[in-house]
Protein backbone atom coordinates (compact mmCIF):
# COMPACT_ATOMS: atom_id res chain seq x y z
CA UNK A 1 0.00 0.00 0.00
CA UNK A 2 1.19 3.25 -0.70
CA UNK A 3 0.86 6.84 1.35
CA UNK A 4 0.51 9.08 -1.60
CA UNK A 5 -2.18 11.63 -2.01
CA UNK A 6 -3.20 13.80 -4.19
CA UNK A 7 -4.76 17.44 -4.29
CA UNK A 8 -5.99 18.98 -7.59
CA UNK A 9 -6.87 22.99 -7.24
CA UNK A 10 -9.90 23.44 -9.72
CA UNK A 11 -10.09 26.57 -11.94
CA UNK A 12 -7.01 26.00 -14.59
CA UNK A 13 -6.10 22.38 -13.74
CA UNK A 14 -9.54 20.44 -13.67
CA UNK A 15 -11.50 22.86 -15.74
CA UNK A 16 -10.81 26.10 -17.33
CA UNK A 17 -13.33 28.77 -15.36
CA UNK A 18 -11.00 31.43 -15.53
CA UNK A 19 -12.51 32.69 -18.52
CA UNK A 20 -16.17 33.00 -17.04
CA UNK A 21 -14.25 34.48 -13.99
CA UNK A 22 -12.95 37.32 -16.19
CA UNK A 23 -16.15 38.17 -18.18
CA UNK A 24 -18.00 38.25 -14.53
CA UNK A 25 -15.12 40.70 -13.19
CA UNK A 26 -14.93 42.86 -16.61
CA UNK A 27 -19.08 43.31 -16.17
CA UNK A 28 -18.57 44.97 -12.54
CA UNK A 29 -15.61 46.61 -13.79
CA UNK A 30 -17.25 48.40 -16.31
CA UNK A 31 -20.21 49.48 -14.11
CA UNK A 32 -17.34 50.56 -11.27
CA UNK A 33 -15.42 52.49 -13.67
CA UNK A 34 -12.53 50.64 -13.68
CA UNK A 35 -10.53 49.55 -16.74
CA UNK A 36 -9.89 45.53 -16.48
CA UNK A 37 -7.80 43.26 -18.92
CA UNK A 38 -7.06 39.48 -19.16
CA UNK A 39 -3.72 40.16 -17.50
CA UNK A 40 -5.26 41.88 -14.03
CA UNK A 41 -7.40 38.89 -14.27
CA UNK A 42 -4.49 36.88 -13.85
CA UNK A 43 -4.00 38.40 -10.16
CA UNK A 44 -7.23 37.29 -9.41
CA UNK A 45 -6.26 33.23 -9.91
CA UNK A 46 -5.94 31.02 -6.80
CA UNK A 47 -7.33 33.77 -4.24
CA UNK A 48 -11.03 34.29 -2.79
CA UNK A 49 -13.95 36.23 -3.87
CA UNK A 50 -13.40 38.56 -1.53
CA UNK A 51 -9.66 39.39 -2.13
CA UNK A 52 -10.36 39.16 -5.71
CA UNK A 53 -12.40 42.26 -5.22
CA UNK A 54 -9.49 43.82 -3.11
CA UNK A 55 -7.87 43.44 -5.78
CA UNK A 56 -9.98 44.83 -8.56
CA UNK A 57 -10.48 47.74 -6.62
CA UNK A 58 -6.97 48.60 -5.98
CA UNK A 59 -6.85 48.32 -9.58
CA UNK A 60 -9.20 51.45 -10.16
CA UNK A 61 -8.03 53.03 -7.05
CA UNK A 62 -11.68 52.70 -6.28
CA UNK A 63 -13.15 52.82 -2.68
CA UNK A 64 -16.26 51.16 -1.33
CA UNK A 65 -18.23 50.88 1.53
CA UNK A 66 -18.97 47.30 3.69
CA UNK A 67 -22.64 47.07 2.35
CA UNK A 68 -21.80 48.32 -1.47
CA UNK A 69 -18.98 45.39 -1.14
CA UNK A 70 -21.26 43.07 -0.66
CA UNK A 71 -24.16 43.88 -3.11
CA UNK A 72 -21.06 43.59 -5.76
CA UNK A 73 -19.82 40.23 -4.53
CA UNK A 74 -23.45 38.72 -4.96
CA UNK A 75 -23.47 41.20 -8.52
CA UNK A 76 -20.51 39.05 -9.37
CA UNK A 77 -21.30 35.76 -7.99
CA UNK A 78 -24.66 35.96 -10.08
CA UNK A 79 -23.18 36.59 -13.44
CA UNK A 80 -20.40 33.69 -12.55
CA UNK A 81 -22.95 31.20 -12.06
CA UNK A 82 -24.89 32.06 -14.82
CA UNK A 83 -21.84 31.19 -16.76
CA UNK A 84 -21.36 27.49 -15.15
CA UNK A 85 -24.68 26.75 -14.79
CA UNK A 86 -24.05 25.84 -18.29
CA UNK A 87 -21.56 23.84 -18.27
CA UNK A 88 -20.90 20.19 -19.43
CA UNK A 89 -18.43 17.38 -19.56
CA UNK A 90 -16.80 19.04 -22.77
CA UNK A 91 -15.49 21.63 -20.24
CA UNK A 92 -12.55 19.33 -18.78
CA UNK A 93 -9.40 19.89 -19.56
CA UNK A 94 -7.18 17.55 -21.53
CA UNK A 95 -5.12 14.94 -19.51
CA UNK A 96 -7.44 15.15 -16.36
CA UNK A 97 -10.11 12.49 -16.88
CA UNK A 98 -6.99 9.93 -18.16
CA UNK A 99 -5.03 10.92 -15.08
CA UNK A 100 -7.90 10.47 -12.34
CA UNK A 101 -8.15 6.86 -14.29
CA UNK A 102 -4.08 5.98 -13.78
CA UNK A 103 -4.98 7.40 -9.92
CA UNK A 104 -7.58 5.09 -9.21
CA UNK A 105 -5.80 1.96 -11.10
CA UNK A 106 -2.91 2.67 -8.30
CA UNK A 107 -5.42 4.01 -5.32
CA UNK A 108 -4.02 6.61 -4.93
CA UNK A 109 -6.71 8.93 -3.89
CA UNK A 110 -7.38 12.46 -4.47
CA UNK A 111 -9.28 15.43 -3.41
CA UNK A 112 -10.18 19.20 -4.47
CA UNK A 113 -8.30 22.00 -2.50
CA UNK A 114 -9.96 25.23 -4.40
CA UNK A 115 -10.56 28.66 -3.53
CA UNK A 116 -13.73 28.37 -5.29
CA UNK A 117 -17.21 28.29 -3.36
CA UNK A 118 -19.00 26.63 -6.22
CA UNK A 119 -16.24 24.28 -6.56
CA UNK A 120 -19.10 21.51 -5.81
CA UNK A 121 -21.17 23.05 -8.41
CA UNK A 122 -18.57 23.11 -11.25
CA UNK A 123 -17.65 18.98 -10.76
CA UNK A 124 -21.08 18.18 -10.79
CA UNK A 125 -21.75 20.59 -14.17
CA UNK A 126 -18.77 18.18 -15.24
CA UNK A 127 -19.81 15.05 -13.84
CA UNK A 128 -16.90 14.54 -12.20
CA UNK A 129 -18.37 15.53 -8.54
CA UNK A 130 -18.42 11.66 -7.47
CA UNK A 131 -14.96 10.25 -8.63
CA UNK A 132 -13.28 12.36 -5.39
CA UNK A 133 -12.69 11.22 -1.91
CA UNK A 134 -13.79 14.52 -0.80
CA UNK A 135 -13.80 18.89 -1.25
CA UNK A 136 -12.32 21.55 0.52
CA UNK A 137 -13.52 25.25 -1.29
CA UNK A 138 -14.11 28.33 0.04
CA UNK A 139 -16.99 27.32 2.02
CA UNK A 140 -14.21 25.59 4.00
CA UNK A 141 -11.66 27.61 5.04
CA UNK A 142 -11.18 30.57 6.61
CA UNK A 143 -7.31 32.06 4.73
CA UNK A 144 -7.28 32.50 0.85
CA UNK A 145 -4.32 30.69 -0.45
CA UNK A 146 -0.88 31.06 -0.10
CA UNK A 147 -2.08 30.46 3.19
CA UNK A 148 -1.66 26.38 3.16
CA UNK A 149 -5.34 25.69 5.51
CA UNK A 150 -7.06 24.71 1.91
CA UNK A 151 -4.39 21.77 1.24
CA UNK A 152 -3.57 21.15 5.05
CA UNK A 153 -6.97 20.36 5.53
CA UNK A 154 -7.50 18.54 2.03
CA UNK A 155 -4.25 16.23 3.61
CA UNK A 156 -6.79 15.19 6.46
CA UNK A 157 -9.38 14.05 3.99
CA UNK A 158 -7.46 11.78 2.56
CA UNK A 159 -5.94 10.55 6.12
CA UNK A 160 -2.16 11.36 4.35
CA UNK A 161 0.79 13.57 6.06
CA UNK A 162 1.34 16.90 4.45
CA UNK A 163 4.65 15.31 2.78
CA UNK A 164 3.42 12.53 1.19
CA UNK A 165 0.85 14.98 -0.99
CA UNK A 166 0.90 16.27 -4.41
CA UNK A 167 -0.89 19.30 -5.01
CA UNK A 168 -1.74 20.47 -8.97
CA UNK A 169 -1.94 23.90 -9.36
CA UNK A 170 -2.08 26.54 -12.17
CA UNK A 171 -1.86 29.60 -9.73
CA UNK A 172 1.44 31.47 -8.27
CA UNK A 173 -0.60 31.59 -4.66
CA UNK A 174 -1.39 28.05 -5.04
CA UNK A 175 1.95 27.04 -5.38
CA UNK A 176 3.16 29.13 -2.57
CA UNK A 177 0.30 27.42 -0.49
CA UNK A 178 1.25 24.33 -1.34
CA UNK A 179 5.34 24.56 -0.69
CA UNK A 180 3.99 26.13 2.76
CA UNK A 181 2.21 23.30 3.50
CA UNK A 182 4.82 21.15 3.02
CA UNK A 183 3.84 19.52 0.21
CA UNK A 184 5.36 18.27 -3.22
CA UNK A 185 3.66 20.86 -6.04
CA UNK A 186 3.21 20.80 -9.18
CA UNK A 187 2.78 24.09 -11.90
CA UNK A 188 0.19 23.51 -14.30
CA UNK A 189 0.71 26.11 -16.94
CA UNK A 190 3.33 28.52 -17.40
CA UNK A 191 6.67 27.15 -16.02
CA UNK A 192 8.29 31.27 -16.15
CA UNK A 193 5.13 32.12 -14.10
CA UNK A 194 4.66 29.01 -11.74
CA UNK A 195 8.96 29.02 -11.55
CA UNK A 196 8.55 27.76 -7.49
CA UNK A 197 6.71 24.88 -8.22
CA UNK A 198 8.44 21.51 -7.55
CA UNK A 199 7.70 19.86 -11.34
CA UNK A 200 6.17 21.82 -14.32
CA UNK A 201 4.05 20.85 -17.12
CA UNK A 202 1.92 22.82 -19.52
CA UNK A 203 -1.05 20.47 -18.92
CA UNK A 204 -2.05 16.90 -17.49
CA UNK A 205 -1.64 14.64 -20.70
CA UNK A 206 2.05 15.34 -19.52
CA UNK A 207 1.74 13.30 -16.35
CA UNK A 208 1.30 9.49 -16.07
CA UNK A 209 1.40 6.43 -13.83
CA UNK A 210 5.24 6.30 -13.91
CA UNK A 211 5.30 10.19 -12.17
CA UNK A 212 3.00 8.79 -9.26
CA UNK A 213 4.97 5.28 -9.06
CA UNK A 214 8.87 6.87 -8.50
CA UNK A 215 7.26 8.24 -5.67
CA UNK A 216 5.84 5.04 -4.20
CA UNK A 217 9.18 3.67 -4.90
CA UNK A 218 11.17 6.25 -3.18
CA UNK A 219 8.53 5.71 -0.12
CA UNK A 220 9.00 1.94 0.35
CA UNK A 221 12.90 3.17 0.11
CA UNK A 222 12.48 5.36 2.81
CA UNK A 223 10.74 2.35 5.10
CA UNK A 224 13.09 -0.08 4.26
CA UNK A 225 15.66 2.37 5.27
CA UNK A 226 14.29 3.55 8.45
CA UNK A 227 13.70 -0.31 9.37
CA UNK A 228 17.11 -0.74 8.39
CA UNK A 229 18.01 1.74 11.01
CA UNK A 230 15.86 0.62 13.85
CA UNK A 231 17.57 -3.00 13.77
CA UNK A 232 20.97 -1.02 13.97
């Protein structure tokens, strides 16, 4: 039996929202005033709603009060979900249904670590909602990523130390999250922007069974050598 787990982030890696998550934020951008583009929107990947809007606000040097914050996080949270809402398995990226396969044929099992609080929403849109052990989103947690509580807590859910984990992750505050939870990660995307990841690849068909199985092999390695020591 192995000790290996594995943590996918969503948006970017599983499926590609970030595109509904820009036309949502360009919408209230317009109405606010403030002038938007797909590369702000790239600031915006692997944090929360409600930093996102920190954010986007800094952006415009715009200023807002506690109840007007709100009424534009539901503004925004509307159009969003009007966007998934429709969509369907065609949505998944390439390499992930192929790599949740090789996972299962070596049990190896895996959860979602996501900033997202429709995270649930999205897999099911995908039907891919049932194939994971289990979800931690935004619902869960209480720090936006790099803060490591997402993937720390995804580690309990699949009853694994933080070491023995492999996070997936297309965002530079995922990756941070994940290196300071102690875990192995892995940049899904650009390698110049995700540069502090442990491994990069530009998408999943790049990873197969033999990536997961050196590190089952260096594992057993490490028992045999630590039983090797105890009978010193």
């Amino acid at each position: 039996m192995n000790n290996l787990g594995v943590i996918f982030d969503l948006d970017g890696v599983i499926v590609d929202t970030a595109k509904y998550h820009f036309l949502a934020w360009k919408s209230l951008a317009d109405e606010l005033g403030i002038a938007f583009t797909e590369a702000h929107n790239e600031l915006l990947k692997g944090v929360s709603r409600e930093r996102s809007l920190d954010i986007l606000l800094d952006i415009g040097k715009v200023s807002l009060s506690d109840a007007k914050r709100q009424v534009v996080l539901e503004q925004k949270n509307k159009a969003y979900l009007n966007y998934i809402t429709k969509m369907g398995p065609e949505e998944i990226l390439a390499g992930v249904e192929q790599l949740l396969d090789g996972l299962d044929r070596l049990g190896i099992p895996y959860v979602l670590g996501s900033a997202s609080k429709n995270a649930s929403l999205i897999l099911k849109q995908v039907h891919l909602l049932e194939r994971f052990k289990g979800i931690v989103d935004g619902n869960s947690v209480s720090k936006a990523k790099p803060d490591p509580e997402v993937f720390l807590l995804g580690a309990k859910l699949l009853e694994r130390i933080p070491e023995h984990c492999i996070v997936f992750e297309d965002a530079i505050a995922g990756i941070e999250a994940a290196k300071n939870a102690g875990m192995i990660a892995v940049g899904v995307g650009d390698k110049t922007i995700l540069k502090a990841a442990d491994y990069n690849v530009n998408n999943l068909t790049e990873i197969n069974e033999g990536f997961f199985k050196a590190f089952i092999s260096d594992q057993r390695t490490d028992t045999n050598e630590s039983r090797l020591h105890k009978t010193r």
